[in-house]
Protein backbone atom coordinates (compact mmCIF):
# COMPACT_ATOMS: atom_id res chain seq x y z
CA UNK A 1 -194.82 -0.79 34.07
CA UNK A 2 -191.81 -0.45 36.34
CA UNK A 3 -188.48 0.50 34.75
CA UNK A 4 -186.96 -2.83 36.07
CA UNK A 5 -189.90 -4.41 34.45
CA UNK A 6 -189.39 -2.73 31.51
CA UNK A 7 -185.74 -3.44 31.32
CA UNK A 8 -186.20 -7.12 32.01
CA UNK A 9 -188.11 -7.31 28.67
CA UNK A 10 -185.89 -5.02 26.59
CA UNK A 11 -183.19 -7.24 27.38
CA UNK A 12 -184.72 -10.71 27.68
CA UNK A 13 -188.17 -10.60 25.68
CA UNK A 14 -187.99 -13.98 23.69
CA UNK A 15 -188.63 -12.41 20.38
CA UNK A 16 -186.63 -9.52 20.50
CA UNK A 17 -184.64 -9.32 23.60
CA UNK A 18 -181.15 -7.86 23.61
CA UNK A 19 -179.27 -10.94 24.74
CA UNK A 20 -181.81 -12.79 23.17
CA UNK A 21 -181.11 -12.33 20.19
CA UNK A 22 -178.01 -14.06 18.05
CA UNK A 23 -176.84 -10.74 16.06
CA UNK A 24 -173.57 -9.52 16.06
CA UNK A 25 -174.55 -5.93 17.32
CA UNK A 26 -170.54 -4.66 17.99
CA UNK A 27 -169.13 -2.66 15.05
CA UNK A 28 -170.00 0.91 12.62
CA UNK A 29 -173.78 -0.49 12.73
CA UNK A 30 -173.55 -1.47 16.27
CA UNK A 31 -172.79 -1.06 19.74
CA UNK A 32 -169.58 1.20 20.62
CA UNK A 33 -166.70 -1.05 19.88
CA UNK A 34 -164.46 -2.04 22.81
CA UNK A 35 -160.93 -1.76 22.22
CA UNK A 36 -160.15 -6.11 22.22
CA UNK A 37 -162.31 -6.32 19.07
CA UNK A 38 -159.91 -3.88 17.24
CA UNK A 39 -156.43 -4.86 18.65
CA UNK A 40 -155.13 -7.41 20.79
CA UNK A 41 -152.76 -4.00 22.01
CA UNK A 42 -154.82 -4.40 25.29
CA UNK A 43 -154.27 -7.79 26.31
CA UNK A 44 -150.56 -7.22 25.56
CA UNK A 45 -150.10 -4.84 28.03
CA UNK A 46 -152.39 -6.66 30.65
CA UNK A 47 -149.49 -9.58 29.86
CA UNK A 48 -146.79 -7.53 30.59
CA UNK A 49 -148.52 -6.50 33.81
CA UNK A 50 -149.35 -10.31 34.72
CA UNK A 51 -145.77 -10.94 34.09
CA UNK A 52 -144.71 -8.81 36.93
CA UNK A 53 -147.29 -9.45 39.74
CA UNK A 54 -147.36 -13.25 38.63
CA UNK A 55 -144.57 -14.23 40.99
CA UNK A 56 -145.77 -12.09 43.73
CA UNK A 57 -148.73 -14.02 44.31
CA UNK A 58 -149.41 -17.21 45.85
CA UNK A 59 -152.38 -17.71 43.19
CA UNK A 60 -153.73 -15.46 40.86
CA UNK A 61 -156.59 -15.76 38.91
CA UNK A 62 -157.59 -13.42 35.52
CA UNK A 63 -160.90 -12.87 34.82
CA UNK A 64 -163.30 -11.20 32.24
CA UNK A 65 -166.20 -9.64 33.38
CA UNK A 66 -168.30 -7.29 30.96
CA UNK A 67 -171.08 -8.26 28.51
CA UNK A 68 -168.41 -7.84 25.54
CA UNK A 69 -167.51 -11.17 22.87
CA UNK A 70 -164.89 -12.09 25.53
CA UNK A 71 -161.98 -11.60 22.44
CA UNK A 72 -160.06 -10.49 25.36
CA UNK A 73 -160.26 -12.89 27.06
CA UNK A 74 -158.67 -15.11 24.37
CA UNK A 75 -155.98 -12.30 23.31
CA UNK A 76 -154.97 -12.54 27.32
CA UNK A 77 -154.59 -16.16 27.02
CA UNK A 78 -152.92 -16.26 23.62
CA UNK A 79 -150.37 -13.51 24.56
CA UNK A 80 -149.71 -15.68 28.00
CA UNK A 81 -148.98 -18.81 26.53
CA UNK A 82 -147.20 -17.38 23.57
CA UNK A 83 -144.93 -15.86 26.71
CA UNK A 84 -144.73 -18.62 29.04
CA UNK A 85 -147.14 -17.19 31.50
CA UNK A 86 -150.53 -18.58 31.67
CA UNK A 87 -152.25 -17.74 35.15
């Protein structure tokens, strides 16, 4: 078996595939935890940031891209529209 074969069905095997699967895996049992899931710290700071290129650009778009619960996704747009900002 190939390792890209291999991978394909550690991570999508129907049964028991990594994203397959519905469990929770981020926390002590789990996955390394990223630092959204513990404090929305990170998408404060990212805020600030936004705040200052934001009327730089002509458009801007923010986007999440990592196989994470996207919570930082929804701290970034929280902390924007509790500032006024929203991209």
């Amino acid at each position: 078996m190939s390792f890209a074969a291999f991978m394909a069905q550690v991570l999508y095997d129907a049964d028991a595939g990594y994203y397959q699967t519905m469990a929770c895996r981020i926390g002590r049992t789990g996955d390394f935890t990223t630092a959204p899931e513990i404090s929305p710290m990170l998408a404060w700071a990212m805020v600030a940031q936004w705040q200052i290129l934001q009327p730089q650009l002509q458009q801007g778009m923010v986007v999440e891209i990592g196989p994470g619960t996207g919570q930082l996704a929804m701290q970034f747009l929280q902390q924007a529209y509790d500032q006024g900002c929203l991209p």
